[in-house]
Protein backbone atom coordinates (compact mmCIF):
# COMPACT_ATOMS: atom_id res chain seq x y z
CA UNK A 1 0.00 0.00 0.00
CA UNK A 2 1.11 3.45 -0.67
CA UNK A 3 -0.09 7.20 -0.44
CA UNK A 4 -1.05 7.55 -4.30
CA UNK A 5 -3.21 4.21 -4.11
CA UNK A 6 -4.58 5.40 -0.81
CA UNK A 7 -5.70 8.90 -1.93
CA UNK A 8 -7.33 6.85 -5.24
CA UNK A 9 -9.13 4.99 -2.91
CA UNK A 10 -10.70 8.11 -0.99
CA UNK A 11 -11.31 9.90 -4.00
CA UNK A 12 -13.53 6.97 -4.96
CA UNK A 13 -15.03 6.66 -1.92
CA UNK A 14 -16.19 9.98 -1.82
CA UNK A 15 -16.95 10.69 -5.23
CA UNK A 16 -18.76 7.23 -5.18
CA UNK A 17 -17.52 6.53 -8.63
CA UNK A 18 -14.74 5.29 -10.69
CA UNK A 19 -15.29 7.79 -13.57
CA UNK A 20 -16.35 10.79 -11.25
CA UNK A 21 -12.50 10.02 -8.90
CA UNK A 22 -10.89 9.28 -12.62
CA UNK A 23 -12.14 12.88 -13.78
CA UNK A 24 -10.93 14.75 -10.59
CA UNK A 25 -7.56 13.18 -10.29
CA UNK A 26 -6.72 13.57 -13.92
CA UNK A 27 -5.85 10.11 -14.88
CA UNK A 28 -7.67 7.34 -17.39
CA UNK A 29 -10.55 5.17 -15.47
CA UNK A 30 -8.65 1.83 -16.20
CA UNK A 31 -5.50 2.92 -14.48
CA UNK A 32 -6.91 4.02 -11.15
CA UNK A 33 -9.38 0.72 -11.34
CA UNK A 34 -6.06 -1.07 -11.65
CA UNK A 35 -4.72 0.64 -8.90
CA UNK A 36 -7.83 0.31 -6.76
CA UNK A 37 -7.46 -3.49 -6.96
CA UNK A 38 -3.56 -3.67 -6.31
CA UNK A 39 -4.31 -2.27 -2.97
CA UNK A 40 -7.16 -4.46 -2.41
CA UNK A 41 -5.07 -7.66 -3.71
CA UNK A 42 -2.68 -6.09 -1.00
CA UNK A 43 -4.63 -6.08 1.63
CA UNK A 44 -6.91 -9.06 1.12
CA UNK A 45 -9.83 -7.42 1.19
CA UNK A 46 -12.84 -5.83 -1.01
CA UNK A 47 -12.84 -2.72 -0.19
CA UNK A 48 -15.61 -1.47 -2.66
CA UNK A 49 -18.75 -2.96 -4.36
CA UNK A 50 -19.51 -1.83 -7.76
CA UNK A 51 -22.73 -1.43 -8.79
CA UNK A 52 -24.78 0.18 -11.85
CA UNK A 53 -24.54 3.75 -10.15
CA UNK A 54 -21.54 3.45 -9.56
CA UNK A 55 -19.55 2.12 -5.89
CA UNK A 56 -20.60 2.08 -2.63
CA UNK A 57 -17.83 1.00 0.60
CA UNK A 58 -17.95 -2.53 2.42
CA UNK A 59 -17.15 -2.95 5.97
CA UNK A 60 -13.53 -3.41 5.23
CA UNK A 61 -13.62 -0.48 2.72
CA UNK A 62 -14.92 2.46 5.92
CA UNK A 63 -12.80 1.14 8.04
CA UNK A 64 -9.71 1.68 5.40
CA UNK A 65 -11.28 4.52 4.41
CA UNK A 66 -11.39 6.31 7.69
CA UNK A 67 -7.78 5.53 8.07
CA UNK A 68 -7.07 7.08 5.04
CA UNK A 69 -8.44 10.39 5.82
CA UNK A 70 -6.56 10.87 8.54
CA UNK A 71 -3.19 9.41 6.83
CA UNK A 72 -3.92 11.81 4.18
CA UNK A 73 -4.63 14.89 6.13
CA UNK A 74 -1.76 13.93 8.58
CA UNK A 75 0.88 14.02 5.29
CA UNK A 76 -0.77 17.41 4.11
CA UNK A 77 -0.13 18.84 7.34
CA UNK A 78 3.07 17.70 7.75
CA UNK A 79 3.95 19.58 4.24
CA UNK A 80 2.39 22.43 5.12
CA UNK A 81 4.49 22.70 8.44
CA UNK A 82 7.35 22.28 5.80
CA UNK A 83 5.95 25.57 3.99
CA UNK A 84 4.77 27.18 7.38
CA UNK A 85 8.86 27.28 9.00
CA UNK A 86 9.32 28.89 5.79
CA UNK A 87 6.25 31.07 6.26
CA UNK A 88 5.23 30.72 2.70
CA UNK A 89 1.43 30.18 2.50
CA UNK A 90 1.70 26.80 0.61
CA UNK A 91 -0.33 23.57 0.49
CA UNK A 92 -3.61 21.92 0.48
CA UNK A 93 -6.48 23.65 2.65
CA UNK A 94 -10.44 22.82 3.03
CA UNK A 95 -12.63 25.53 3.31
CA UNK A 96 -16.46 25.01 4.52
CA UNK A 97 -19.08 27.21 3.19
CA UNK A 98 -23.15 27.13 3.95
CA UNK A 99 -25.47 27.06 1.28
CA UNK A 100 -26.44 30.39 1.66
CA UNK A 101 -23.11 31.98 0.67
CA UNK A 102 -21.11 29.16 -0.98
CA UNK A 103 -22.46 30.42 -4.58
CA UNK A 104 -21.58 33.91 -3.77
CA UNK A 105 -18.38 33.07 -2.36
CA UNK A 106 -16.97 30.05 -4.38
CA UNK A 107 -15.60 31.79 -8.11
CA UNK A 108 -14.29 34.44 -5.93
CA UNK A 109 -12.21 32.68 -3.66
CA UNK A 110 -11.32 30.48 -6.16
CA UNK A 111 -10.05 33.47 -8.24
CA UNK A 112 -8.32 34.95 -4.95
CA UNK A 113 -6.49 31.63 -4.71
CA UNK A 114 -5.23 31.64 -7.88
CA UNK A 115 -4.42 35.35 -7.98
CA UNK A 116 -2.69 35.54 -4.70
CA UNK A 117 -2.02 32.15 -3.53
CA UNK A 118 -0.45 30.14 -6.28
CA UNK A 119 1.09 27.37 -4.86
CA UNK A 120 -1.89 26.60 -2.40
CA UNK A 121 -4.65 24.10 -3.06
CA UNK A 122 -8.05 24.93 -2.09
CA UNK A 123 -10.54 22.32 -1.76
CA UNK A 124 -14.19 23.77 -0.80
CA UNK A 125 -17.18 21.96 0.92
CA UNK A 126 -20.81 22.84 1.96
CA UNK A 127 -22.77 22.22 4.85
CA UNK A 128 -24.84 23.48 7.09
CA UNK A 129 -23.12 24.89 9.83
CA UNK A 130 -23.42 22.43 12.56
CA UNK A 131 -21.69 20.57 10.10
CA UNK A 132 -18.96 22.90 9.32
CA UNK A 133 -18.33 22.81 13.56
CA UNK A 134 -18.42 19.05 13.54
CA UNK A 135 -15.76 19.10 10.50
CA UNK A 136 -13.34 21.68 12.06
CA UNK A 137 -13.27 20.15 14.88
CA UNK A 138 -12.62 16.08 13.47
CA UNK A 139 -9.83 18.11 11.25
CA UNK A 140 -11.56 17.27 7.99
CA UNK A 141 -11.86 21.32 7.39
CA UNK A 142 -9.30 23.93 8.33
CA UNK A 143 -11.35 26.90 8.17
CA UNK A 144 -15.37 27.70 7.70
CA UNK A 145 -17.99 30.24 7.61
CA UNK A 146 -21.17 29.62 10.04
CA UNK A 147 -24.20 31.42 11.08
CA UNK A 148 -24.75 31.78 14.71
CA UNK A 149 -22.70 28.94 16.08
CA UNK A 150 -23.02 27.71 19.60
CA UNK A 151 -20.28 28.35 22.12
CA UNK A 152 -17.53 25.36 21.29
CA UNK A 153 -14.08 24.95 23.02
CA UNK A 154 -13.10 23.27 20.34
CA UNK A 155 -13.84 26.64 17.80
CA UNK A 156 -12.20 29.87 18.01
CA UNK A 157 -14.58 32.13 16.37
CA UNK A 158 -14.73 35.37 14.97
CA UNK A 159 -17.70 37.26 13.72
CA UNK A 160 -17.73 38.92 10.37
CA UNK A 161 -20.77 40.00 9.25
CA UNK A 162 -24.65 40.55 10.34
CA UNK A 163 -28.06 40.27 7.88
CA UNK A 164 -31.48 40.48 8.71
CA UNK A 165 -33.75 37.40 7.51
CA UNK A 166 -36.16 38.52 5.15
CA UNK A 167 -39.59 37.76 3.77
CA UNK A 168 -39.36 36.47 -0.31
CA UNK A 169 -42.32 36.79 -1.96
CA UNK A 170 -43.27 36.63 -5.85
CA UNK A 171 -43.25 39.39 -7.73
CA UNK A 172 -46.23 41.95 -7.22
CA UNK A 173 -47.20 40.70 -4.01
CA UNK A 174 -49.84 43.06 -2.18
CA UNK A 175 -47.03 44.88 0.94
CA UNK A 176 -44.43 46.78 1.17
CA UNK A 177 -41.83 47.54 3.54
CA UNK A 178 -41.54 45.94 6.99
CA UNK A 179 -43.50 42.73 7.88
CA UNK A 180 -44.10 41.98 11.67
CA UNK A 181 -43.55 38.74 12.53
CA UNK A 182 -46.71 38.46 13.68
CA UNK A 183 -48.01 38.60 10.00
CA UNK A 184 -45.62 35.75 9.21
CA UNK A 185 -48.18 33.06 9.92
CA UNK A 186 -50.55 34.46 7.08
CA UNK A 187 -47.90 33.08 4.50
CA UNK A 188 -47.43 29.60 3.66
CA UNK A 189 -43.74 28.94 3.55
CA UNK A 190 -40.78 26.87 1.74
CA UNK A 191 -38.71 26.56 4.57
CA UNK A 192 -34.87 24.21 4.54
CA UNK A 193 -35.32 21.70 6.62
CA UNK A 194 -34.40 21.32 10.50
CA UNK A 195 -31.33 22.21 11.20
CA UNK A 196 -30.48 24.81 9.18
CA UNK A 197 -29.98 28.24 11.34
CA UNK A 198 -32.42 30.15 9.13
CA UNK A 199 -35.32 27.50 10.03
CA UNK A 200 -33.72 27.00 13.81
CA UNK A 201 -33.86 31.07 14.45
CA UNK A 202 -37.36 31.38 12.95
CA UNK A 203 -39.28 28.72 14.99
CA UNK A 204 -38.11 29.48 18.00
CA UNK A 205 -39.22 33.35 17.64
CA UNK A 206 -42.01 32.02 15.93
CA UNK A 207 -42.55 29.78 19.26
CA UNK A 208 -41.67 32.48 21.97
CA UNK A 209 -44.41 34.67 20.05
CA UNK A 210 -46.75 31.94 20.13
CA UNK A 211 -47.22 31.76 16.30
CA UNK A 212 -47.77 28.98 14.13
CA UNK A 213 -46.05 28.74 11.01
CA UNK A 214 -47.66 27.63 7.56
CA UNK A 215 -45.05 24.78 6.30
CA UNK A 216 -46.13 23.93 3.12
CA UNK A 217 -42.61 22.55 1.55
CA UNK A 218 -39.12 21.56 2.86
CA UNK A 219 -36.31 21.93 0.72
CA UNK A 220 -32.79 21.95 1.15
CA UNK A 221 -31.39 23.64 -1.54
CA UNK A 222 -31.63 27.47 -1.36
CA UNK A 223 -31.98 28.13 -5.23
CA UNK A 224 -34.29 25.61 -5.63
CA UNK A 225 -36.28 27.74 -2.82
CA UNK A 226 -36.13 30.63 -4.50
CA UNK A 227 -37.01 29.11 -7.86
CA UNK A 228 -40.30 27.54 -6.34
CA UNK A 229 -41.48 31.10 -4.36
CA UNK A 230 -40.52 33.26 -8.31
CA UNK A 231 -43.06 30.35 -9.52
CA UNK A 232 -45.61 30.92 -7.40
CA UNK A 233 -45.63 27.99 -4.79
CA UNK A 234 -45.23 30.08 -1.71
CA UNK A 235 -42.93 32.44 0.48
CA UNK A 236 -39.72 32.25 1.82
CA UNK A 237 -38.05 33.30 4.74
CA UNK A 238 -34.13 34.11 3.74
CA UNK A 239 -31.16 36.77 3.56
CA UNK A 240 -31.51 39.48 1.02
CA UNK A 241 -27.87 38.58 -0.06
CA UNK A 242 -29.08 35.25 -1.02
CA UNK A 243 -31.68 36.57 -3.35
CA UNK A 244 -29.67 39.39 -4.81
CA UNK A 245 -26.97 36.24 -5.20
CA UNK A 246 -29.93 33.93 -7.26
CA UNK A 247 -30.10 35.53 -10.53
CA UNK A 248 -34.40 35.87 -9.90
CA UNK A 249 -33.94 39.18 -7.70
CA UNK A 250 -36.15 41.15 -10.69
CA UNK A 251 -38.84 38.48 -10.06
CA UNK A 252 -39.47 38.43 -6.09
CA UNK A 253 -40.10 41.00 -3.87
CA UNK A 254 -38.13 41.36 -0.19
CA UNK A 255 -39.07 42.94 3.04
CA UNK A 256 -37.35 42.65 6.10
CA UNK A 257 -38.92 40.84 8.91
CA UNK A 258 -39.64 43.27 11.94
CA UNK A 259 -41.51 43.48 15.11
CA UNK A 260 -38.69 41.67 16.39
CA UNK A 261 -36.07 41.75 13.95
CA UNK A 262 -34.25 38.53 13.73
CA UNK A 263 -30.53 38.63 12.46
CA UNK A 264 -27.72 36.71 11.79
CA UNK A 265 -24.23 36.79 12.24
CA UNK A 266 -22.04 34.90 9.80
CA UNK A 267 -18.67 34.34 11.57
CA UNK A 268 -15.17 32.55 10.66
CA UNK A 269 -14.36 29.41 12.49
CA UNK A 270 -10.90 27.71 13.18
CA UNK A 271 -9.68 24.79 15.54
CA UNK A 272 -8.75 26.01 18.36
CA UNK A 273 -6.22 23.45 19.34
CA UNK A 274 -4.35 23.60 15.77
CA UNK A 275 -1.58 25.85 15.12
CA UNK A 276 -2.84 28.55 12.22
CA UNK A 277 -0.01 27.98 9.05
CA UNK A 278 0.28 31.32 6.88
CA UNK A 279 -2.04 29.38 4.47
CA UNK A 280 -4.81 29.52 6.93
CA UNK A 281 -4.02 32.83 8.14
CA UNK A 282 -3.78 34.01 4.89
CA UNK A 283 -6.91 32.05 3.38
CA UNK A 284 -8.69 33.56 6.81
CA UNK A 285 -7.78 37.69 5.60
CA UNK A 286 -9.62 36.46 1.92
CA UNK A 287 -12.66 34.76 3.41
CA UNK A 288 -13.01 37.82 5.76
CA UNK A 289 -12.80 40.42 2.86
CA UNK A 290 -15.13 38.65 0.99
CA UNK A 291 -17.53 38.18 3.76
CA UNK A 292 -18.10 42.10 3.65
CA UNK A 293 -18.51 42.22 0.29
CA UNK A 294 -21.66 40.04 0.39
CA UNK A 295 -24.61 42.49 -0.43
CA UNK A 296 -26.87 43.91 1.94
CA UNK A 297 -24.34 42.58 4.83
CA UNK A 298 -23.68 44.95 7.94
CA UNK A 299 -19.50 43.97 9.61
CA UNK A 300 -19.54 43.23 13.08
CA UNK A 301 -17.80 45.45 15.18
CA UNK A 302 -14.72 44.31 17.11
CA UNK A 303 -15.80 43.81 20.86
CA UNK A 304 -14.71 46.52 23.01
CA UNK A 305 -11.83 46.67 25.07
């Protein structure tokens, strides 16, 4: 077994696909098959089942995979530390995003990477934040952007940014301006599902004002939210960036929710317990620039002394 056989493997694994893993690494399907099965042959064990949609893992295949994460990320951080007593900001680096800005912020910190970081790798994920926290702290992402994380010893966290949650509504709607929340429960809703810190922050006000809230769809994706309320199938409850982010901001209408307010802070989350290489430190300056770009975004200001 070696590292280039072992990082086939996870790339499989996670891609769940021999042509998918074949596409991302750069390399013809038959030669990482090949190599896929040397290390199986090696250690005596099937390690993948192929199927027509592609692979899924065996027993013997998570636990080897599991290893393999951490061998991997344990011989990119041991490069990096290479780079860092140099304190050149080179080497590979994860980045988690939510939903709500990873299609703002994606092409342009891909661009910054490439403009400013050249010899870095950036590799970016989404999740909802409790699942950025849960990542940071396991080590399988170096840095992330949450809203309104819990206290976590594991975290240090910084916030960037704050945005008020609005109401979307199609075009031509009858209102304008402010909408108490009180109103809220008039509107049936396409809401993500539980869990996500838009839907966590608006039941509970929703509860402590003794509200009920008209559900009528759960959907995870945030475009595909916005692309059902510009069609007509009901309201949403989101940040403004988001919709001036979609492409359908000419076809909805937005008005802040008031009476109370309810906002969100976006903030930047690192381990705690790692030491920060000038990759991270420099890949945390880029997310926090582009963090205040966002539209319709208010920065945080620093705590005082």
């Amino acid at each position: 077994m070696n590292l280039r056989q072992l990082d086939y493997f996870v790339h499989v694994a996670e891609l769940g696909s021999f042509s998918k893993a074949a596409l991302v690494l750069g390399i013809a399907q038959p030669a990482l098959s090949r190599q896929v099965r040397l290390l199986e042959t090696d250690l005596r064990e099937t390690l993948l089942l192929r199927n027509g949609r592609g692979v899924v893992l065996t027993e013997a295949g998570q636990r080897l995979y599991d290893h393999g994460v951490a061998i991997l990320q344990s011989v990119a951080a041991a490069r990096d530390e290479m780079g860092a007593s140099r304190d050149e900001p080179v080497g590979r680096i994860t980045i988690g995003l939510p939903p709500t800005v990873g299609r703002q912020l994606s092409l342009p910190l891909v661009e910054a990477f490439r403009r400013e970081l050249p010899r870095a790798r950036l590799a970016i994920v989404e999740g909802l934040s409790l699942h950025i926290v849960e990542w940071i702290a396991t080590g399988r992402v170096d840095l992330g952007l949450m809203y309104n994380p819990e206290p976590y010893p594991a975290l240090e966290i910084t916030p960037l940014v704050k945005e008020s949650l609005c109401l979307v509504s199609p075009l031509a709607q009858p209102g304008k301006g402010p909408l108490p929340l009180r109103d809220l429960c008039r509107y049936p809703l396409i809401l993500p599902e539980r869990g996500h810190t838009v839907r966590r922050l608006l039941e509970a006000q929703a509860t402590l004002a003794g509200l009920p809230l008209q559900v009528e769809w759960e959907v995870s994706s945030i475009a595909a939210i916005i692309d059902l309320v510009a069609a007509g199938y009901g309201h949403a409850v989101l940040h403004e960036s988001a919709v001036a982010a979609s492409g359908r901001a000419g076809a909805l209408e937005v008005r802040p929710l008031a009476e109370p307010r309810i906002d969100t802070v976006l903030c930047l989350a690192r381990s705690a317990h790692r030491r920060a290489t000038p990759l991270a430190r420099h890949a945390a300056r880029l997310l926090t620039a582009l963090a205040d770009q966002l539209p319709q975004t208010s920065p945080v200001a620093p705590a005082q002394a």
